[in-house]
N, C-alpha and C. Protein backbone atom coordinates (compact mmCIF):
# COMPACT_ATOMS: atom_id res chain seq x y z
N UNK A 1 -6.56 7.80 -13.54
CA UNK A 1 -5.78 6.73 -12.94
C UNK A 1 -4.32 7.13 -12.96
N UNK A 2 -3.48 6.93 -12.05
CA UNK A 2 -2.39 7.42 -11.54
C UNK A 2 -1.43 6.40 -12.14
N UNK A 3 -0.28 6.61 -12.28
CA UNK A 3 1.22 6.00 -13.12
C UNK A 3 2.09 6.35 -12.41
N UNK A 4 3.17 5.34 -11.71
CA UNK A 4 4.22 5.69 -11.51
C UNK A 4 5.38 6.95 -12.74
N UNK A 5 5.75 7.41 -12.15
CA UNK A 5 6.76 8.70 -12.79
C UNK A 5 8.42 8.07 -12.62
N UNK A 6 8.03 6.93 -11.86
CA UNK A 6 9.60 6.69 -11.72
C UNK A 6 9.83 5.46 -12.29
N UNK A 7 11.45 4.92 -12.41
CA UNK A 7 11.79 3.70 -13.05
C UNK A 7 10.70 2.42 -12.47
N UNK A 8 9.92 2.62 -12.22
CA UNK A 8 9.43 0.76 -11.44
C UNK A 8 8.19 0.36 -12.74
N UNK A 9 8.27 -0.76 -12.67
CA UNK A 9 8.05 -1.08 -14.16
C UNK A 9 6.69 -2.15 -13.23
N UNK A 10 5.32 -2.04 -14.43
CA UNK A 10 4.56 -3.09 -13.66
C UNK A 10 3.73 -3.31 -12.39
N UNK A 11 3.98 -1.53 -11.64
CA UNK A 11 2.87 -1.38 -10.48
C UNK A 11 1.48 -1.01 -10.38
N UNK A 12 0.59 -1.17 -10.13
CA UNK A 12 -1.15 -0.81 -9.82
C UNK A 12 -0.84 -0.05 -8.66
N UNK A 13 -1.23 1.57 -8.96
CA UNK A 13 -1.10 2.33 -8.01
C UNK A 13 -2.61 2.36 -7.56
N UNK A 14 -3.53 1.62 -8.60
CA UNK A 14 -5.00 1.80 -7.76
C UNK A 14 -5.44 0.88 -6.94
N UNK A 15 -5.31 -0.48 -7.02
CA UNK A 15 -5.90 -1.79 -7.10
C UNK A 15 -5.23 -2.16 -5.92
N UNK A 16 -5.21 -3.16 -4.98
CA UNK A 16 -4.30 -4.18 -4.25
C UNK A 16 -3.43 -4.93 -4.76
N UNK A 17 -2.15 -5.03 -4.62
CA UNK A 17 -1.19 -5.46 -4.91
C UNK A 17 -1.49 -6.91 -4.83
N UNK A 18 -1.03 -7.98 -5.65
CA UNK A 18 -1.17 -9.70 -5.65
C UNK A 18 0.08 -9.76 -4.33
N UNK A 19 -0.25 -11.05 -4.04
CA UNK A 19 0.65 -11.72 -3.15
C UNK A 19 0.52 -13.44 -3.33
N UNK A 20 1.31 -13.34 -2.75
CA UNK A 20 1.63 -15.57 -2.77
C UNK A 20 1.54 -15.75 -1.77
N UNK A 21 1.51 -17.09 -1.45
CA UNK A 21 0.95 -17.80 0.31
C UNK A 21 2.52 -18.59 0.27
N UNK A 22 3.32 -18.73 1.00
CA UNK A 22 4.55 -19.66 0.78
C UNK A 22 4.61 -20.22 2.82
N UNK A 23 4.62 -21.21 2.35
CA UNK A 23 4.95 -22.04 3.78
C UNK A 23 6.23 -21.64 4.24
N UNK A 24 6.63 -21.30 5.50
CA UNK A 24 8.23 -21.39 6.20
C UNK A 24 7.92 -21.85 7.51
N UNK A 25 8.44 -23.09 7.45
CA UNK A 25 8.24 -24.36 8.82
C UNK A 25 6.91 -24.46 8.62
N UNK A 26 6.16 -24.43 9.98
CA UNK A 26 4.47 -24.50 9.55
C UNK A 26 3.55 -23.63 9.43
N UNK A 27 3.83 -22.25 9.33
CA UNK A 27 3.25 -21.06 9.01
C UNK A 27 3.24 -20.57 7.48
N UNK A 28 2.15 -20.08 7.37
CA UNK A 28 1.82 -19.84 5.82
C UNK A 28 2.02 -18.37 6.08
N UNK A 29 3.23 -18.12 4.98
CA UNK A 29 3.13 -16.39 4.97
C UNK A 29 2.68 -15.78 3.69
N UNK A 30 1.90 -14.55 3.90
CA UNK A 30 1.49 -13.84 2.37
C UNK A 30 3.22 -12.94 1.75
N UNK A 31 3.11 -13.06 0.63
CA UNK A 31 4.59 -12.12 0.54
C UNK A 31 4.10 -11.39 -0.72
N UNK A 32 4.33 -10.25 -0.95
CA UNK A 32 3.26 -9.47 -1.78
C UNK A 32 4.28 -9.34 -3.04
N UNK A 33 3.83 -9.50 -4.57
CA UNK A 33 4.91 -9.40 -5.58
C UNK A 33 5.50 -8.59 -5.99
N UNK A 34 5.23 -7.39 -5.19
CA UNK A 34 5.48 -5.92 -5.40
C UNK A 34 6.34 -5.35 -3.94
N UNK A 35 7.09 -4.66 -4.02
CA UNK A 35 7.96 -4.45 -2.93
C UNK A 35 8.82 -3.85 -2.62
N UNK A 36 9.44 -3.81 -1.98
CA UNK A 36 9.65 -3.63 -0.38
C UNK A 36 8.73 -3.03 -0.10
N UNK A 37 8.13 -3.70 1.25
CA UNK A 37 7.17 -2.60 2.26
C UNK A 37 8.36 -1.45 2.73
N UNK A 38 7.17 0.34 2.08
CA UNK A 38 7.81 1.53 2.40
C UNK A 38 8.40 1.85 1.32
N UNK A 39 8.71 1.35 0.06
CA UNK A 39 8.77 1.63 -1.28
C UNK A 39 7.95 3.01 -1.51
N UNK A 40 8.56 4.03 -1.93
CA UNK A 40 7.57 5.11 -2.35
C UNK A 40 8.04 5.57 -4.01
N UNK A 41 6.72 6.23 -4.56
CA UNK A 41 7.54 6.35 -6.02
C UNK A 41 6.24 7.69 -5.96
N UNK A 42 6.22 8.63 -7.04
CA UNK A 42 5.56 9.37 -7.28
C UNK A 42 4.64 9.35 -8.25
N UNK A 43 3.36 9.65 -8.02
CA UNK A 43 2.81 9.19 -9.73
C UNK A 43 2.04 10.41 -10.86
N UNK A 44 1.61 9.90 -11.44
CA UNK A 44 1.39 11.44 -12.53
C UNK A 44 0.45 11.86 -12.25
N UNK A 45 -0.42 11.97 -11.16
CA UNK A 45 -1.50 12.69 -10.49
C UNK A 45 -0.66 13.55 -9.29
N UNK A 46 0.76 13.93 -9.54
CA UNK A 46 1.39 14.44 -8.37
C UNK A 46 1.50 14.22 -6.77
N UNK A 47 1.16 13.18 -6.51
CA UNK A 47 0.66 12.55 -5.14
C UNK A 47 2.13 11.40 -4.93
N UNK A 48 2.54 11.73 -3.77
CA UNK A 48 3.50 10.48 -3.30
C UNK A 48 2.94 9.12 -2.84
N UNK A 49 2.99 8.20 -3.23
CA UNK A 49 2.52 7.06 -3.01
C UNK A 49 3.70 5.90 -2.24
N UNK A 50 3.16 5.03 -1.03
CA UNK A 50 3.80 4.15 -0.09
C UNK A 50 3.33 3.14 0.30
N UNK A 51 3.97 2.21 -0.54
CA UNK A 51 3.57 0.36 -0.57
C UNK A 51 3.69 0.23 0.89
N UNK A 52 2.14 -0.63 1.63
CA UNK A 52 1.96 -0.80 3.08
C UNK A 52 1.33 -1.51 3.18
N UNK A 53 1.08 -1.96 4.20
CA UNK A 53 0.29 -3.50 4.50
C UNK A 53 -0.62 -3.11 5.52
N UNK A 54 -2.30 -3.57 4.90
CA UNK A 54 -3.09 -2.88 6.31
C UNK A 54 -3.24 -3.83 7.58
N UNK A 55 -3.16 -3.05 8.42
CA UNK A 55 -3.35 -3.61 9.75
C UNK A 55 -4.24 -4.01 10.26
N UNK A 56 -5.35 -3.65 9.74
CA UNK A 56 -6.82 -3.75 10.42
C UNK A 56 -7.59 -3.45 8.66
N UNK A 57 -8.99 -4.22 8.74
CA UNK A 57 -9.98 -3.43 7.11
C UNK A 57 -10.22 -2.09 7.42
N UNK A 58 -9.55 -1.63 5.71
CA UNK A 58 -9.83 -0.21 5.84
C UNK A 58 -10.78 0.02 4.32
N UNK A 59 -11.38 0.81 4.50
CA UNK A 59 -12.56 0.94 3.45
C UNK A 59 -12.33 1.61 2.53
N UNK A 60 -12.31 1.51 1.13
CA UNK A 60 -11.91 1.90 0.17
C UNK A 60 -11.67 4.06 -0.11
N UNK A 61 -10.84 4.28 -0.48
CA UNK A 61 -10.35 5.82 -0.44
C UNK A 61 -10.19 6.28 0.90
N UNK A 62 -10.07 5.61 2.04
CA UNK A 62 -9.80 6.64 3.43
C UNK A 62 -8.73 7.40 3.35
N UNK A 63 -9.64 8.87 3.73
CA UNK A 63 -8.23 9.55 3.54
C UNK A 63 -7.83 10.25 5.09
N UNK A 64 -7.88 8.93 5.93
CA UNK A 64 -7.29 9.08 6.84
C UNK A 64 -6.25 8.25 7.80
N UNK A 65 -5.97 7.44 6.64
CA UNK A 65 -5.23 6.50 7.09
C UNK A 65 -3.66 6.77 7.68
N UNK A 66 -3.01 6.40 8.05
CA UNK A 66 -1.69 6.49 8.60
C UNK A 66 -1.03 5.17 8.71
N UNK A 67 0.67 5.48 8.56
CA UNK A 67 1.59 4.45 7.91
C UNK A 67 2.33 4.40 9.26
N UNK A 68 2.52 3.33 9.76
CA UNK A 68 4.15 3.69 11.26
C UNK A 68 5.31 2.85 10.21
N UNK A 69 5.68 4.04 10.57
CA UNK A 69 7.23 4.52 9.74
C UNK A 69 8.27 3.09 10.06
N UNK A 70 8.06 2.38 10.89
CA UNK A 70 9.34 1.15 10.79
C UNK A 70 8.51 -0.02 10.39
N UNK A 71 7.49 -0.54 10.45
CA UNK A 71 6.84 -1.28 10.18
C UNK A 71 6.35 -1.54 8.88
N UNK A 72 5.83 -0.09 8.53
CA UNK A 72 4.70 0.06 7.05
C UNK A 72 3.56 -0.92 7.22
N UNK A 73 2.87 -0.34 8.76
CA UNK A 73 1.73 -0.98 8.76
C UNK A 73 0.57 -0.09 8.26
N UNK A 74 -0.55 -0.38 7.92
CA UNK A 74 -1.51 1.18 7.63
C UNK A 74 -2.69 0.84 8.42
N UNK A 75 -3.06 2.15 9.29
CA UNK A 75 -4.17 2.25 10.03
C UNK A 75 -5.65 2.83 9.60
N UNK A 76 -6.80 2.74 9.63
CA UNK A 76 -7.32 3.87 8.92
C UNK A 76 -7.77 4.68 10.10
N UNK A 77 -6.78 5.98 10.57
CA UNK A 77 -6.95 6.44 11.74
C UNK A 77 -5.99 7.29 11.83
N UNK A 78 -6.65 8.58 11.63
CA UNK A 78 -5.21 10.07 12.22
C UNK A 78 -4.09 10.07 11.66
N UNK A 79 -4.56 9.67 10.11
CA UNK A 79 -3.31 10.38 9.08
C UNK A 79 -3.38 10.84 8.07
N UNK A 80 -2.70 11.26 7.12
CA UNK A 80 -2.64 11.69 5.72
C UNK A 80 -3.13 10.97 4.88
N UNK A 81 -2.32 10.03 4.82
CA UNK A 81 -2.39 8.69 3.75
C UNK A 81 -3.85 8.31 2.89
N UNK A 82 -4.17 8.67 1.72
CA UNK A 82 -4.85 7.93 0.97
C UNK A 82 -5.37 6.71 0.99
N UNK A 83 -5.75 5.51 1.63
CA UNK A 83 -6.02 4.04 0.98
C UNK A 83 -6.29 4.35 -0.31
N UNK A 84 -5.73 2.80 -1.46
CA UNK A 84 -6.45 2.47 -2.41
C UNK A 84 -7.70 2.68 -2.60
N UNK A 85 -8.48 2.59 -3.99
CA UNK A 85 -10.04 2.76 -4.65
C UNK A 85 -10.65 1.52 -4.04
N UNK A 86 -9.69 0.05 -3.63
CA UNK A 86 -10.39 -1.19 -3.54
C UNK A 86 -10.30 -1.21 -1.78
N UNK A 87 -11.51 -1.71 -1.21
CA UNK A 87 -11.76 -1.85 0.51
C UNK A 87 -10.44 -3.03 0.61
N UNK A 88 -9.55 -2.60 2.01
CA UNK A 88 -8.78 -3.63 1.94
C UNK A 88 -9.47 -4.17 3.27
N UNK A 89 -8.67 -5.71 3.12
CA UNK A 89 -9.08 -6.57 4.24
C UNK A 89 -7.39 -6.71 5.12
N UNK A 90 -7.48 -7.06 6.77
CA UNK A 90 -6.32 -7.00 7.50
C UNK A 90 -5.63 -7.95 6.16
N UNK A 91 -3.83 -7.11 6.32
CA UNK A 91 -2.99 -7.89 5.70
C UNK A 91 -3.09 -8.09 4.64
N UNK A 92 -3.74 -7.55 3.67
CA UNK A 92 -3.62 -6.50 2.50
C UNK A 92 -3.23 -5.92 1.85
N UNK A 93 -2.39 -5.71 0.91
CA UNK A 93 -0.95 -4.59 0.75
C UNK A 93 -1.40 -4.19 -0.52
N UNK A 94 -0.96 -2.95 -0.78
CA UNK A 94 -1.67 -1.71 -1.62
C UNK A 94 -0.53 -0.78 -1.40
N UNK A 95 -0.99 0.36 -2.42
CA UNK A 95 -0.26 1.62 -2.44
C UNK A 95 -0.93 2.77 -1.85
N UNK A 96 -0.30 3.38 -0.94
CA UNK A 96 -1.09 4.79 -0.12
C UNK A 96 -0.80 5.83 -0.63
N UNK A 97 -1.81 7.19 -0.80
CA UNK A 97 -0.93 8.21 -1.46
C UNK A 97 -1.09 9.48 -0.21
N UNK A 98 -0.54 10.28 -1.05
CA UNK A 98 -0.36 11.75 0.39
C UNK A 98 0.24 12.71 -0.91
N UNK A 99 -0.09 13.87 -0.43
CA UNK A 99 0.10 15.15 -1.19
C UNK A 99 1.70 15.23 -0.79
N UNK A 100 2.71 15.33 -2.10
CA UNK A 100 4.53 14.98 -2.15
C UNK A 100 4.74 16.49 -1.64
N UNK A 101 3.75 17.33 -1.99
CA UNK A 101 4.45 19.42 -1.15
C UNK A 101 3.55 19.20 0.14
């Protein structure tokens, strides 16, 4: 199991990140307690890892997922990116990893 290497105190680089439901006007938004989407930190399995939000269910370890770079949405489709050990469901947020060389 993988550990952040850097100052961030309190992340699950395996698991899905928690989130809260908070109303703004009449829409319920998820806001995840871990953050900024696109946050990257490195962890002690040598792998770069990038807090993202999936776009669509992606099934647990795809290692073909892909991140779009202004958004930090994750696809599981024609990329590098790792998914998490846990299957995510759309709108989802987790940590992705990718080989840092």
């Amino acid at each position: 199991m993988a550990y952040s290497l850097l100052p961030i105190a309190g992340i699950d680089l395996v698991n899905l990140a928690p989130y809260n439901s908070q109303v703004i006007g009449s829409t319920t938004v998820s806001v995840p307690t871990e953050g900024p989407l696109g946050l990257e930190t490195f962890g002690s399995d040598g792998l770069r890892y990038v807090f993202a939000q999936a776009g669509a269910a992606i099934t647990a370890s795809t290692a073909t997922c892909s991140i779009n770079a202004s958004t930090f949405v994750a696809t599981a489709s024609a990329g590098t990116y790792l998914s998490p050990t846990t299957t995510m469901a759309s709108g989802d947020y987790g940590w992705f990893s990718k080989a840092s060389v």
